[in-house]
Protein backbone atom coordinates (compact mmCIF):
# COMPACT_ATOMS: atom_id res chain seq x y z
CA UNK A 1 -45.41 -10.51 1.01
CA UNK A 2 -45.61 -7.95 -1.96
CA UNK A 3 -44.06 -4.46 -2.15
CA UNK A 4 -47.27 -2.59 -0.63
CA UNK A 5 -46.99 -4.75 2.66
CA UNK A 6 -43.69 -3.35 3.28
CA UNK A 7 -43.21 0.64 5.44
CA UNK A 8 -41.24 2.87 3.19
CA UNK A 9 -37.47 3.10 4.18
CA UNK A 10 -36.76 4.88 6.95
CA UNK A 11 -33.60 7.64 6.59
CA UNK A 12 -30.40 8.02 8.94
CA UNK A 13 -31.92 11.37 9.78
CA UNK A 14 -35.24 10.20 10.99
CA UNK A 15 -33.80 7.66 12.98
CA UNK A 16 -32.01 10.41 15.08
CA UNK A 17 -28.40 9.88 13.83
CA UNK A 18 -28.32 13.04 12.28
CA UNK A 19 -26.26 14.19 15.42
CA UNK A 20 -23.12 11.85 16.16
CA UNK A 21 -22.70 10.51 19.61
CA UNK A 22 -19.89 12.62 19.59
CA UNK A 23 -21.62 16.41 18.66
CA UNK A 24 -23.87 15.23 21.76
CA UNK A 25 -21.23 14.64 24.40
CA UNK A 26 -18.72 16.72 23.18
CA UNK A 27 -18.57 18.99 25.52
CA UNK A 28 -18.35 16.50 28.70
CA UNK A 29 -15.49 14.83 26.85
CA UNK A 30 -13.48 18.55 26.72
CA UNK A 31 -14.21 18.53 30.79
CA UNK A 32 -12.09 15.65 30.81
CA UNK A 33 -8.50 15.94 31.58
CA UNK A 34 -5.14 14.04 29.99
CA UNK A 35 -5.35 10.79 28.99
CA UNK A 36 -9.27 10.31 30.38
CA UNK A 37 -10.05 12.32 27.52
CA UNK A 38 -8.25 10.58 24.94
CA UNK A 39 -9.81 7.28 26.36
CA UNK A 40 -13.33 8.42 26.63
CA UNK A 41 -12.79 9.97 23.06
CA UNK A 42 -11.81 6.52 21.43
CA UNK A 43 -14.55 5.26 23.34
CA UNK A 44 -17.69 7.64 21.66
CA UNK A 45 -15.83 7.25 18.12
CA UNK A 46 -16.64 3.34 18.42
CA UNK A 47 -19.59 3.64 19.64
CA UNK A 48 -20.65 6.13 17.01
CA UNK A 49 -19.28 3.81 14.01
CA UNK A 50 -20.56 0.69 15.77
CA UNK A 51 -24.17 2.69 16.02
CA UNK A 52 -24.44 4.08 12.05
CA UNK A 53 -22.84 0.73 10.64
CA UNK A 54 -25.59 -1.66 12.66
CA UNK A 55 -28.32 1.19 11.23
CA UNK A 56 -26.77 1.08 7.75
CA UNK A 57 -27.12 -2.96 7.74
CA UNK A 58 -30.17 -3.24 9.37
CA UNK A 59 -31.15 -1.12 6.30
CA UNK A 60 -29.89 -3.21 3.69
CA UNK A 61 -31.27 -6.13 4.74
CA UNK A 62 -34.71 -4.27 4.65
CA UNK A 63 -34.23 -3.23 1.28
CA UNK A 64 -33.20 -6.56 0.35
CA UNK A 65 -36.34 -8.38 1.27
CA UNK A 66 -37.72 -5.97 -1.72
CA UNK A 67 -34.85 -6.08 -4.31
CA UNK A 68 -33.34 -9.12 -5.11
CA UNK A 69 -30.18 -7.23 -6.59
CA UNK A 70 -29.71 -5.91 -2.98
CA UNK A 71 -29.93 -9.43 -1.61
CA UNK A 72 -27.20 -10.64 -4.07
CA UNK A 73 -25.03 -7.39 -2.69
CA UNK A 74 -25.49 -7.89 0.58
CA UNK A 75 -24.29 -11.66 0.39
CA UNK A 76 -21.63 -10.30 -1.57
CA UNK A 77 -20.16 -7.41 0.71
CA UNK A 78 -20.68 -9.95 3.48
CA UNK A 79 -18.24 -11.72 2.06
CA UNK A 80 -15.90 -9.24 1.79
CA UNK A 81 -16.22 -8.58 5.40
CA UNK A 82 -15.15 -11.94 5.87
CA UNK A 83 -12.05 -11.64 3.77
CA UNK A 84 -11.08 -8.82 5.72
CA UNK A 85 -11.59 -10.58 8.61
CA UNK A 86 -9.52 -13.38 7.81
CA UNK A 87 -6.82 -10.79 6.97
CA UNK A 88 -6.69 -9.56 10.42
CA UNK A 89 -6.37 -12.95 11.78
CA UNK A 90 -3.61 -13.76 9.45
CA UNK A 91 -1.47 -10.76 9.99
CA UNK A 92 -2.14 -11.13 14.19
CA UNK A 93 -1.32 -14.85 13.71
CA UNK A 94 2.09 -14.22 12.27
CA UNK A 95 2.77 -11.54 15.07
CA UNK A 96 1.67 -8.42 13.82
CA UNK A 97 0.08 -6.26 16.59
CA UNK A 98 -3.53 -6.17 16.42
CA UNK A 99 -3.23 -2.39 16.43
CA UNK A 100 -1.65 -2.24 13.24
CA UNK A 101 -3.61 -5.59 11.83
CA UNK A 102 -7.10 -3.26 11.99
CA UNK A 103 -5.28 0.12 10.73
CA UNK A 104 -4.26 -2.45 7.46
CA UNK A 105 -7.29 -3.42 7.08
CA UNK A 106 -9.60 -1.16 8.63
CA UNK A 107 -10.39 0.88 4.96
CA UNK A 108 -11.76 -2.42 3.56
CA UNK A 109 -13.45 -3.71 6.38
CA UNK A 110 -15.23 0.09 6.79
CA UNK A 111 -16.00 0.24 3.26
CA UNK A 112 -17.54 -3.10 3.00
CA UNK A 113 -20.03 -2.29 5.99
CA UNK A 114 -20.98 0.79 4.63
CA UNK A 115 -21.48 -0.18 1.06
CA UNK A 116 -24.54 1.51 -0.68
CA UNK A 117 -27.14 -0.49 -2.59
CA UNK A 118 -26.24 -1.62 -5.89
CA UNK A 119 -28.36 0.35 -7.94
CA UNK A 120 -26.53 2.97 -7.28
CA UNK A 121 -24.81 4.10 -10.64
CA UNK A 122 -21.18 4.00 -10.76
CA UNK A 123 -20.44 8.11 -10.67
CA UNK A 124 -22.89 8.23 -7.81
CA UNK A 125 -20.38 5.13 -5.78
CA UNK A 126 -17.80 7.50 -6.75
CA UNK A 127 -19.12 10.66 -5.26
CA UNK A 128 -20.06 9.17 -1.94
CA UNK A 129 -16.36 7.68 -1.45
CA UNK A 130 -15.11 11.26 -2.58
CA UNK A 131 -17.46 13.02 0.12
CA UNK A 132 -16.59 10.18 2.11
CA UNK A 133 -12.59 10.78 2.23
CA UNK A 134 -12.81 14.58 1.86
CA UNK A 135 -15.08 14.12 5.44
CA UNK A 136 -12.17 11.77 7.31
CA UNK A 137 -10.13 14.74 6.37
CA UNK A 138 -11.63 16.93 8.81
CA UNK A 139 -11.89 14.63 11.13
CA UNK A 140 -9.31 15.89 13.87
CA UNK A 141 -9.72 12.47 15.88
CA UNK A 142 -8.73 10.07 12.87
CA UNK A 143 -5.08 9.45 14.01
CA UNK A 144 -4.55 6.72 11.27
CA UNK A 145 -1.44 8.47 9.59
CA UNK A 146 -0.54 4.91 6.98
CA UNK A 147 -1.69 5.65 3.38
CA UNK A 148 -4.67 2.96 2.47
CA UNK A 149 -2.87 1.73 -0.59
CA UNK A 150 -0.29 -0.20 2.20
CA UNK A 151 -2.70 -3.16 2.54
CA UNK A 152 -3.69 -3.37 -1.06
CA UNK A 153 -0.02 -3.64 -1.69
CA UNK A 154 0.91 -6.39 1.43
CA UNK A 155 -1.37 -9.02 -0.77
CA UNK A 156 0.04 -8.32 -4.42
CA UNK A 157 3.95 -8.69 -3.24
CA UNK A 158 6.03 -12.24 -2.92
CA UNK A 159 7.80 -12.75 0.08
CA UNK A 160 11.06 -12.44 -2.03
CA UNK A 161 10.06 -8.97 -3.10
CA UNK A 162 9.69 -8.16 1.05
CA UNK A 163 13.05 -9.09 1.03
CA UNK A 164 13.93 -6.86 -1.57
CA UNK A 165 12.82 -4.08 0.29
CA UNK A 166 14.34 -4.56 3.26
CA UNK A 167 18.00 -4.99 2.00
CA UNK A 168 16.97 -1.51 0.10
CA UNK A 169 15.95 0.07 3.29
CA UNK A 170 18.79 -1.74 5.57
CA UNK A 171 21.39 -1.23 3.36
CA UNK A 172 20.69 1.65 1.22
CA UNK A 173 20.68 1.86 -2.90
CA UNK A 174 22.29 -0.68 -4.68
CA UNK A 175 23.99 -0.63 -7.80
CA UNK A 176 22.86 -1.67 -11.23
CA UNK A 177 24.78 -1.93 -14.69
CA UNK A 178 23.47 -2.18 -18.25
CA UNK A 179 26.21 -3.63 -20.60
CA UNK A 180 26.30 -1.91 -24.12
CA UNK A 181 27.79 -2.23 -27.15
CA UNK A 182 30.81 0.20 -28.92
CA UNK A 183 33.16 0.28 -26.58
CA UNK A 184 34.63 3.74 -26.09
CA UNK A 185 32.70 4.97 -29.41
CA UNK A 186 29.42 3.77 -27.99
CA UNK A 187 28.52 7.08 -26.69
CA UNK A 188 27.47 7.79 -29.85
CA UNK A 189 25.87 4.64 -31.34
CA UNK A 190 25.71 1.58 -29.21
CA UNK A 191 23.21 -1.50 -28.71
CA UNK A 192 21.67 -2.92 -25.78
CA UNK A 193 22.87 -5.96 -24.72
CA UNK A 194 21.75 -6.51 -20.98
CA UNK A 195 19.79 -4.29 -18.66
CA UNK A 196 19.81 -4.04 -14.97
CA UNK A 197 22.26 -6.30 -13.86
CA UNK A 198 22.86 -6.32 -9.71
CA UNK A 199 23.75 -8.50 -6.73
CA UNK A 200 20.26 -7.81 -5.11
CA UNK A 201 18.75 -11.14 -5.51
CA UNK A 202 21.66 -12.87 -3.82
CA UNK A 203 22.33 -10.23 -1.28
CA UNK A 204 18.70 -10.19 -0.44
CA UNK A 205 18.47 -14.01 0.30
CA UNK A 206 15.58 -14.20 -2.47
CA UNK A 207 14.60 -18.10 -3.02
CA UNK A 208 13.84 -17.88 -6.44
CA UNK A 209 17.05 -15.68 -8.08
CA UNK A 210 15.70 -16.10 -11.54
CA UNK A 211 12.54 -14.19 -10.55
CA UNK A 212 14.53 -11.11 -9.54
CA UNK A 213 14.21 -9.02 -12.65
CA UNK A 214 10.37 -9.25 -12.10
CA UNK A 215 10.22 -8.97 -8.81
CA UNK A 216 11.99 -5.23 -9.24
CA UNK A 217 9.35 -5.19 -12.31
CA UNK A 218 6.41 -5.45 -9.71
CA UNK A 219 8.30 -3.02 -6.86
CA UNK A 220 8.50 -0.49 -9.82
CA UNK A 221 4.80 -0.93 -10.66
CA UNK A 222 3.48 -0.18 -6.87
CA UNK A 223 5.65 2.87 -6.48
CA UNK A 224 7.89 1.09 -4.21
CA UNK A 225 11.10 1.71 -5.91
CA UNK A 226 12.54 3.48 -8.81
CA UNK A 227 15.99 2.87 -11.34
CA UNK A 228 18.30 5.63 -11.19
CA UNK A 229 20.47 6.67 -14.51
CA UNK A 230 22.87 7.73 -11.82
CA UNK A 231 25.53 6.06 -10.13
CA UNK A 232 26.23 5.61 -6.60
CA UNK A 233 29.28 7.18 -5.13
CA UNK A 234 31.55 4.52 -4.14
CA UNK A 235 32.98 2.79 -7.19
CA UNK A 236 33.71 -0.11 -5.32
CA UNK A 237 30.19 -1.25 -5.31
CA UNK A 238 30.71 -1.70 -8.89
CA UNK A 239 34.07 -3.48 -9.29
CA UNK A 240 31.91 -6.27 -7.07
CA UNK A 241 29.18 -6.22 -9.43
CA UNK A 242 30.88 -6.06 -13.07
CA UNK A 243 33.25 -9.13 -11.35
CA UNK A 244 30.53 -11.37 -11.48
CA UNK A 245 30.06 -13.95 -13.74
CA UNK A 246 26.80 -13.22 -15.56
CA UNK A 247 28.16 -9.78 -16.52
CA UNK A 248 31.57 -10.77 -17.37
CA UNK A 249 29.76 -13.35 -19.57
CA UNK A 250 27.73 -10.73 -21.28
CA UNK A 251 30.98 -8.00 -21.38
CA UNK A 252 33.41 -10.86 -23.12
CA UNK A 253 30.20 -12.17 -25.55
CA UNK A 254 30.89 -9.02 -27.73
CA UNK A 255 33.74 -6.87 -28.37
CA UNK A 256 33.95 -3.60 -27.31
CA UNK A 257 31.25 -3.88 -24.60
CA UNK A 258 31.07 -2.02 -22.30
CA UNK A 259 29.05 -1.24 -18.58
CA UNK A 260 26.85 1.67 -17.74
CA UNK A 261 26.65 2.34 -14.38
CA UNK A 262 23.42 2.99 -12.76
CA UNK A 263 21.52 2.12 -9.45
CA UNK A 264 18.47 1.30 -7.47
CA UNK A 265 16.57 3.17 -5.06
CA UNK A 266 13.41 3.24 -3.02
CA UNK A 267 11.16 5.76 -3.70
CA UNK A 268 9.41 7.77 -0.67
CA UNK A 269 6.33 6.19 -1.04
CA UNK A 270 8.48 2.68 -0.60
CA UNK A 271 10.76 3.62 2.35
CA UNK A 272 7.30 4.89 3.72
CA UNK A 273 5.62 1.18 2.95
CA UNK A 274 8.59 -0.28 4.36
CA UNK A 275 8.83 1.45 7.65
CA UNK A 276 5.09 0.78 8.45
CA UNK A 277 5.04 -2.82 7.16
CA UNK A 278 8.01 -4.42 6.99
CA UNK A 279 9.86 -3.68 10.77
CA UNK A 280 8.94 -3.64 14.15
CA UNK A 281 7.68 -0.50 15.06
CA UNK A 282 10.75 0.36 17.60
CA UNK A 283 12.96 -0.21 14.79
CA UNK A 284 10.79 1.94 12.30
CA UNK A 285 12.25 5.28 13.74
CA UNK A 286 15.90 4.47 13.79
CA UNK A 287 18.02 6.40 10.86
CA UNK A 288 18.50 4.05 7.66
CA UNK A 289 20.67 5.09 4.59
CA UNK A 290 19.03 7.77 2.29
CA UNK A 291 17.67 7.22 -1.47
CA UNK A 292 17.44 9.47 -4.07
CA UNK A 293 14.67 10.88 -5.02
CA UNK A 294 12.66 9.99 -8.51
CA UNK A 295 14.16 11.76 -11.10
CA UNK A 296 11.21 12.99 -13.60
CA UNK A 297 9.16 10.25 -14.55
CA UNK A 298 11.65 7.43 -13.67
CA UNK A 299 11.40 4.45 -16.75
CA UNK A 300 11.50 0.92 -15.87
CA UNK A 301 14.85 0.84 -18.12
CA UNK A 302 16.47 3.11 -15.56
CA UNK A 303 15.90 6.52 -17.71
CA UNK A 304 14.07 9.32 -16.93
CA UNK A 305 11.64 10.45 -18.81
């Protein structure tokens, strides 16, 4: 079979999908009262995705009996249907709700099914998946409040770094000390000699303690938390910390050192992550400790730039 023998491609619009399910019984769902309506509403959003995505395939597999770099795409994004898949049954297999399994994974799964053909160039991709989110918002029904980055984020963190996060949102900031060099005089010239000492790794229940200063490393990277130049309030938090042995090894190494008090915080963005992710989701609306807020443009050092 050559090119010729095959129909030109057919559009969404001349297949009749240029009205959604939805635009045509709109008006009967309105007529509905209470929770009917939010039922039968679910139920014509489904069908409406299940109806364009089983068009949109059926058209890339046309197209891909004439290009074979459609063919390789297609096995490719059917493959990364699959991997979502497998994420869903993962997460539901460890006892995460199946509700909140799809909502995790939901943004990959839709954007693998949808994908465009490949010879689409890359600013065109980019436009689509623009128009694309700028059209879910205005969508009034799409009740899926979690920011999409959250499953991105569940498969690039250890489960000592989960941890981590939890004892930050259970118990609140946690204190941190550099150790310097000067003494009282160091104010103004002093040297380095440790950075970001705390008790989290131990108080967290991490496996692997000497992995601690890059697990915070990769929590800083995803937004998750942030290093305060500030100190907490309660000094006693400290006089725990600086009477440890790694940082009264580093303070008697050199005379004249001295400690810098500073602290650790989850940003927004992390208590968010956390609350979604990381608890059951009756315990995600009690009231847990407050963090600062990012000061500036908060450096992995602890100083704001």
């Amino acid at each position: 079979m050559t090119d010729d023998d095959l129909p030109p491609l057919p559009d969404l619009d001349d297949l009749g999908l240029q009205r959604s399910v939805s635009d045509v019984l709109g008006p009967a769902i309105d007529a509905i009262p209470g929770l009917a309506r939010v039922g039968a509403s679910a139920w014509v959003h489904t069908a409406e995705w299940g109806a364009r995505t089983s068009v949109r395939t059926g058209l890339r597999v046309f197209r891909s009996l004439r290009d074979p770099a459609e063919a390789a795409a297609l096995v490719r994004d059917a493959g990364d249907v699959a991997v979502a898949l497998g994420g869903v049954l993962r997460a539901v297999s460890s006892g995460v709700p199946l509700s909140r399994a799809l909502s995790m994974t939901g943004d990959s799964m839709a954007t693998a099914l949808s994908a465009t053909p490949s010879t689409a160039t890359a600013d065109e991709n980019l436009r689509r998946r623009g128009a694309e989110l700028l059209e879910r918002s205005r969508d009034v029904w799409d009740g899926s409040s979690a920011h999409p980055a959250f499953a991105r984020i569940l498969g690039e963190l250890a489960p000592d770094e989960a941890r981590v996060l939890l004892l930050l949102l259970q118990k609140g900031p946690q204190p941190s000390v550099d150790v310097r060099s000067g003494g009282p005089l160091g104010r103004v010239s002093s040297e380095l000699l440790a950075r970001g000492l705390t008790m989290i790794g131990p108080q967290a229940g991490v496996r692997y303690l000497d992995q601690v200063p890059a697990y915070l490393n990769n929590l800083f990277r995803l937004g998750l938390i942030w290093f305060s130049p500030n100190p907490l309030r309660d000094p006693l938090d400290y006089q725990v910390l600086e009477a440890q042995p790694d940082v009264l090894d580093v303070l008697h190494a050199t005379r004249f050192a001295r400690p810098v008090r500073r602290s650790v915080h989850l940003t927004p963005f992390g208590t968010d992550f956390c609350r979604r992710c990381l608890v059951d989701e009756d315990v995600s609306t009690e009231v847990f400790p407050e963090h600062a807020s990012p000061l500036g443009d908060a450096a992995p050092d602890g100083s704001a730039t």
